[in-house]
C-alpha atoms as a PDB file:
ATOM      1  CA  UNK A   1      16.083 133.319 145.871  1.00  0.00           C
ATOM      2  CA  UNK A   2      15.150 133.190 149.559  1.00  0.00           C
ATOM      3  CA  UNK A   3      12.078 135.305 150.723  1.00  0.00           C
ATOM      4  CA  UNK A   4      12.231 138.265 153.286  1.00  0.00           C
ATOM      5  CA  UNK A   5      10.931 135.778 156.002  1.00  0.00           C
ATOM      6  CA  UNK A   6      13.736 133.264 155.395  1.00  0.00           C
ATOM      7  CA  UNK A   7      16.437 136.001 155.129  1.00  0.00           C
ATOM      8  CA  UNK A   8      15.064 137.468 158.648  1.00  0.00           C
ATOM      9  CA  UNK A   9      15.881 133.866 159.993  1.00  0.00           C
ATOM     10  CA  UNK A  10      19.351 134.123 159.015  1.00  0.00           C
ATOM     11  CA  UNK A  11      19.758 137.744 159.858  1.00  0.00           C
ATOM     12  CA  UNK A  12      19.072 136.484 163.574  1.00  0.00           C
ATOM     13  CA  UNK A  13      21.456 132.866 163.399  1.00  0.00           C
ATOM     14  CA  UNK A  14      24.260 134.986 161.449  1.00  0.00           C
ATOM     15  CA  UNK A  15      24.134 138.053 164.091  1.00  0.00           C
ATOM     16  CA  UNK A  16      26.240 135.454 166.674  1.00  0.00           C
ATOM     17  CA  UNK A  17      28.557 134.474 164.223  1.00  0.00           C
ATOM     18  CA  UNK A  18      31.735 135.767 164.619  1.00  0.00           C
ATOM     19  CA  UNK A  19      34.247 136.924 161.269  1.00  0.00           C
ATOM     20  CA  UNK A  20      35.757 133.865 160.132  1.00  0.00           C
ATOM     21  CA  UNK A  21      37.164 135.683 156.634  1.00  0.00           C
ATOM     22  CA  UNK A  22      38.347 139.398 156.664  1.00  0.00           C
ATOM     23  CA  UNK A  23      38.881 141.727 152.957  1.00  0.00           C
ATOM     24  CA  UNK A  24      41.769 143.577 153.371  1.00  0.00           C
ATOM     25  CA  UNK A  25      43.625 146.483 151.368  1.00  0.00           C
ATOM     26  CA  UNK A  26      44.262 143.477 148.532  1.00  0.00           C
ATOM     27  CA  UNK A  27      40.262 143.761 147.971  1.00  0.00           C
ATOM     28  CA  UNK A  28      38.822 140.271 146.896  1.00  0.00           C
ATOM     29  CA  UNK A  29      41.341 137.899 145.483  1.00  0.00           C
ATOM     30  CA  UNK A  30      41.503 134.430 143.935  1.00  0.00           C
ATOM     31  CA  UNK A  31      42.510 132.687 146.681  1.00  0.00           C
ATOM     32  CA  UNK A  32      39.250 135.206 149.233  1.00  0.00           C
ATOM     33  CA  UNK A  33      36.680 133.509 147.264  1.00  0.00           C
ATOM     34  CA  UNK A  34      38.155 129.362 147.333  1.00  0.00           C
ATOM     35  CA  UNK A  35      38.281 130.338 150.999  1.00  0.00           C
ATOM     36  CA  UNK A  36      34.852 131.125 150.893  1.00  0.00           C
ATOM     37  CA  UNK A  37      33.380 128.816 148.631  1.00  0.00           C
ATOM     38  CA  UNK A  38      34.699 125.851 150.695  1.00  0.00           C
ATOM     39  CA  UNK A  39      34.048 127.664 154.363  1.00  0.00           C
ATOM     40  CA  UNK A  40      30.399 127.937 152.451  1.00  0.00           C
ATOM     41  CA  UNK A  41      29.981 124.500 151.831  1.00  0.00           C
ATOM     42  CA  UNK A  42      30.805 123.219 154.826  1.00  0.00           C
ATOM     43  CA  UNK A  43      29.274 126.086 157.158  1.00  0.00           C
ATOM     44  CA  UNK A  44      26.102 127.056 154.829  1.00  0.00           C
ATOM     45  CA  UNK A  45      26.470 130.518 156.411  1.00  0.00           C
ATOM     46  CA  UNK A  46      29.353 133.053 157.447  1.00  0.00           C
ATOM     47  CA  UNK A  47      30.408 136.791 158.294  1.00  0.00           C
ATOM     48  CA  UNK A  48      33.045 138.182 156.368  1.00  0.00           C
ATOM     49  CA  UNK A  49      34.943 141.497 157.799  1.00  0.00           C
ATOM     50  CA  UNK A  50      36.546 144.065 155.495  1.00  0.00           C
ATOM     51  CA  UNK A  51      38.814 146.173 157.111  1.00  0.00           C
ATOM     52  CA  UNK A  52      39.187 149.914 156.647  1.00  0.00           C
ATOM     53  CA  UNK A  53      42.832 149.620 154.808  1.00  0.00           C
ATOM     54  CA  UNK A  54      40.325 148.071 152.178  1.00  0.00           C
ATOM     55  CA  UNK A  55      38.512 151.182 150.966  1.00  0.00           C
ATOM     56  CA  UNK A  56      35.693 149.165 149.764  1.00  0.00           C
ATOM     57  CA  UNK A  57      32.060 149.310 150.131  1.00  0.00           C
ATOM     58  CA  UNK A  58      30.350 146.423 152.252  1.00  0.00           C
ATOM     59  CA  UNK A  59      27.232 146.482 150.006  1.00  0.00           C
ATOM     60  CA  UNK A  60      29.027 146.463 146.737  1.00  0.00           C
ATOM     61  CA  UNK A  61      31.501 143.559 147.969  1.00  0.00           C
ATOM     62  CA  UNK A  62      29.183 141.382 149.485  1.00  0.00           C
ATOM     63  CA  UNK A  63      27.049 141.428 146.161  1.00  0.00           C
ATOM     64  CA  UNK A  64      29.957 140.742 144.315  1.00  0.00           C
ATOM     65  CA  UNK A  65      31.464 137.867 146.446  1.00  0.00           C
ATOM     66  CA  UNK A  66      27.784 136.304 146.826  1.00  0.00           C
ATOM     67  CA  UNK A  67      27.200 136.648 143.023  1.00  0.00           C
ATOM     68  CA  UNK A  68      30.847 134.835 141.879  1.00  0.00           C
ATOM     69  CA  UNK A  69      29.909 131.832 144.476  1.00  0.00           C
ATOM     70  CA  UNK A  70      26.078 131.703 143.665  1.00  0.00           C
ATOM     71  CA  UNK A  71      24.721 132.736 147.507  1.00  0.00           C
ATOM     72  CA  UNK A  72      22.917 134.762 149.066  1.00  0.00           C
ATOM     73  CA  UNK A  73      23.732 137.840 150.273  1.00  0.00           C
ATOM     74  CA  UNK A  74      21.430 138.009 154.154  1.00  0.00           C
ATOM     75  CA  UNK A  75      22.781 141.343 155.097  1.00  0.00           C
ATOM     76  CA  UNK A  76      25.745 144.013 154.975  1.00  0.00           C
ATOM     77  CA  UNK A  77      25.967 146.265 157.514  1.00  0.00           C
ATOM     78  CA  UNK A  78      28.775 148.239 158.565  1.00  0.00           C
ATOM     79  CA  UNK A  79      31.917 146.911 157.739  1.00  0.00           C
ATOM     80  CA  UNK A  80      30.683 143.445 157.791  1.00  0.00           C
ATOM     81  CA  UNK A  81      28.535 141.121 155.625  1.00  0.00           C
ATOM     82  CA  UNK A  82      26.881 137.676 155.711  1.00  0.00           C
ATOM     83  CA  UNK A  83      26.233 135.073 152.925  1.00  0.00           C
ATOM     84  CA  UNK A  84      24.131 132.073 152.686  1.00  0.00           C
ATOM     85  CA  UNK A  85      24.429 129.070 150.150  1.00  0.00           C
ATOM     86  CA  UNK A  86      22.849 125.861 150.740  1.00  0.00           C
ATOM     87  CA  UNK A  87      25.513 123.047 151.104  1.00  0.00           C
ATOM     88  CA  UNK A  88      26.151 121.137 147.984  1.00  0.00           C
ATOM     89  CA  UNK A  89      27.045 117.992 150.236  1.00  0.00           C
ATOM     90  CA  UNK A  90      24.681 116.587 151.736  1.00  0.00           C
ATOM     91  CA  UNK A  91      26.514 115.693 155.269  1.00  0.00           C
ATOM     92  CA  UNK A  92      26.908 119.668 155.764  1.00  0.00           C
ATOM     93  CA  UNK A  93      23.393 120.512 155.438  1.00  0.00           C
ATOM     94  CA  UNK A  94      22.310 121.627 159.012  1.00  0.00           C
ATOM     95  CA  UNK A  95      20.181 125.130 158.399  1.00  0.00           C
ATOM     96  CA  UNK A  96      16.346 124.299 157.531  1.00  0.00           C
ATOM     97  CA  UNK A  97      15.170 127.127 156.405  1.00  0.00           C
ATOM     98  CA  UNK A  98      12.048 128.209 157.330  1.00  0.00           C
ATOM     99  CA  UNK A  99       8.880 127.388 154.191  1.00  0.00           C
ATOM    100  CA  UNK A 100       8.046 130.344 152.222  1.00  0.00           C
END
Protein backbone atom coordinates (compact mmCIF):
# COMPACT_ATOMS: atom_id res chain seq x y z
CA UNK A 1 0.00 0.00 0.00
CA UNK A 2 1.33 3.49 -0.73
CA UNK A 3 0.06 6.42 1.53
CA UNK A 4 -2.01 9.50 0.27
CA UNK A 5 1.31 11.55 0.31
CA UNK A 6 3.16 9.08 -1.94
CA UNK A 7 0.14 8.63 -4.30
CA UNK A 8 -0.04 12.67 -4.57
CA UNK A 9 3.66 12.33 -5.85
CA UNK A 10 2.69 10.17 -8.57
CA UNK A 11 -0.54 11.88 -9.34
CA UNK A 12 1.83 14.94 -10.29
CA UNK A 13 4.90 12.65 -12.34
CA UNK A 14 1.96 10.53 -14.06
CA UNK A 15 -0.15 13.82 -15.11
CA UNK A 16 2.80 14.34 -18.09
CA UNK A 17 2.71 10.98 -19.13
CA UNK A 18 1.19 10.44 -22.18
CA UNK A 19 -1.21 6.93 -23.03
CA UNK A 20 1.16 4.36 -23.88
CA UNK A 21 -1.78 1.38 -23.68
CA UNK A 22 -5.44 2.11 -24.80
CA UNK A 23 -8.80 -0.53 -23.73
CA UNK A 24 -10.80 -0.75 -26.53
CA UNK A 25 -14.38 -2.29 -27.39
CA UNK A 26 -12.45 -5.94 -26.72
CA UNK A 27 -12.37 -4.70 -22.87
CA UNK A 28 -9.20 -6.15 -21.07
CA UNK A 29 -7.69 -9.15 -22.72
CA UNK A 30 -4.88 -11.65 -22.17
CA UNK A 31 -2.55 -10.27 -24.24
CA UNK A 32 -3.77 -5.95 -22.40
CA UNK A 33 -2.41 -7.14 -19.22
CA UNK A 34 1.35 -9.01 -20.54
CA UNK A 35 1.48 -5.61 -22.23
CA UNK A 36 1.15 -4.05 -19.09
CA UNK A 37 2.86 -6.13 -16.77
CA UNK A 38 6.10 -5.85 -18.82
CA UNK A 39 5.55 -1.87 -19.81
CA UNK A 40 5.20 -1.93 -15.70
CA UNK A 41 8.32 -3.39 -15.02
CA UNK A 42 10.31 -1.58 -17.03
CA UNK A 43 8.48 1.96 -16.67
CA UNK A 44 7.28 1.57 -12.82
CA UNK A 45 4.42 3.88 -13.86
CA UNK A 46 1.96 4.41 -16.94
CA UNK A 47 -1.47 5.90 -18.29
CA UNK A 48 -3.69 3.63 -19.87
CA UNK A 49 -6.65 5.14 -22.23
CA UNK A 50 -9.97 3.34 -22.72
CA UNK A 51 -11.78 4.48 -25.48
CA UNK A 52 -15.51 5.13 -25.66
CA UNK A 53 -16.24 1.98 -28.17
CA UNK A 54 -15.23 0.26 -24.76
CA UNK A 55 -18.30 0.96 -22.64
CA UNK A 56 -16.38 0.43 -19.56
CA UNK A 57 -15.94 2.27 -16.43
CA UNK A 58 -12.36 3.85 -15.76
CA UNK A 59 -12.68 3.22 -11.98
CA UNK A 60 -13.85 -0.31 -12.21
CA UNK A 61 -11.06 -1.20 -14.94
CA UNK A 62 -8.25 0.34 -13.47
CA UNK A 63 -9.00 -1.61 -10.12
CA UNK A 64 -9.27 -4.60 -11.96
CA UNK A 65 -6.11 -4.31 -14.20
CA UNK A 66 -4.05 -2.99 -11.02
CA UNK A 67 -5.42 -5.89 -8.87
CA UNK A 68 -4.51 -8.94 -11.66
CA UNK A 69 -0.78 -7.30 -11.89
CA UNK A 70 -0.40 -6.48 -8.08
CA UNK A 71 -0.07 -2.31 -8.50
CA UNK A 72 -1.30 0.41 -7.56
CA UNK A 73 -3.97 2.10 -8.84
CA UNK A 74 -2.69 6.41 -8.42
CA UNK A 75 -5.74 7.74 -10.08
CA UNK A 76 -8.69 7.28 -12.73
CA UNK A 77 -10.10 10.09 -14.04
CA UNK A 78 -12.02 10.47 -17.05
CA UNK A 79 -11.41 8.06 -19.52
CA UNK A 80 -7.95 7.50 -18.39
CA UNK A 81 -6.12 5.77 -15.50
CA UNK A 82 -2.62 5.41 -14.01
CA UNK A 83 -0.89 2.46 -12.21
CA UNK A 84 2.15 2.15 -10.17
CA UNK A 85 4.21 -1.10 -9.33
CA UNK A 86 7.63 -0.99 -8.12
CA UNK A 87 10.06 -2.66 -10.66
CA UNK A 88 10.87 -6.20 -9.88
CA UNK A 89 14.39 -5.65 -11.62
CA UNK A 90 16.47 -3.86 -10.11
CA UNK A 91 18.12 -1.87 -13.27
CA UNK A 92 14.45 -0.33 -13.87
CA UNK A 93 14.01 1.09 -10.56
CA UNK A 94 14.14 4.95 -11.12
CA UNK A 95 10.92 6.42 -8.97
CA UNK A 96 11.94 6.97 -5.12
CA UNK A 97 9.08 7.39 -3.61
CA UNK A 98 8.73 9.80 -1.19
CA UNK A 99 8.99 8.14 3.02
CA UNK A 100 5.72 7.75 4.59
Amino acid sequence: MITSKQRAFLRKMGHTLEPIFQIGKEGVTDELIKGIDGALTKREILKVHILETALLDTRETCDFVAEKLGAEPVQAIGNKFILYRKSSEEKYRKIELPKR
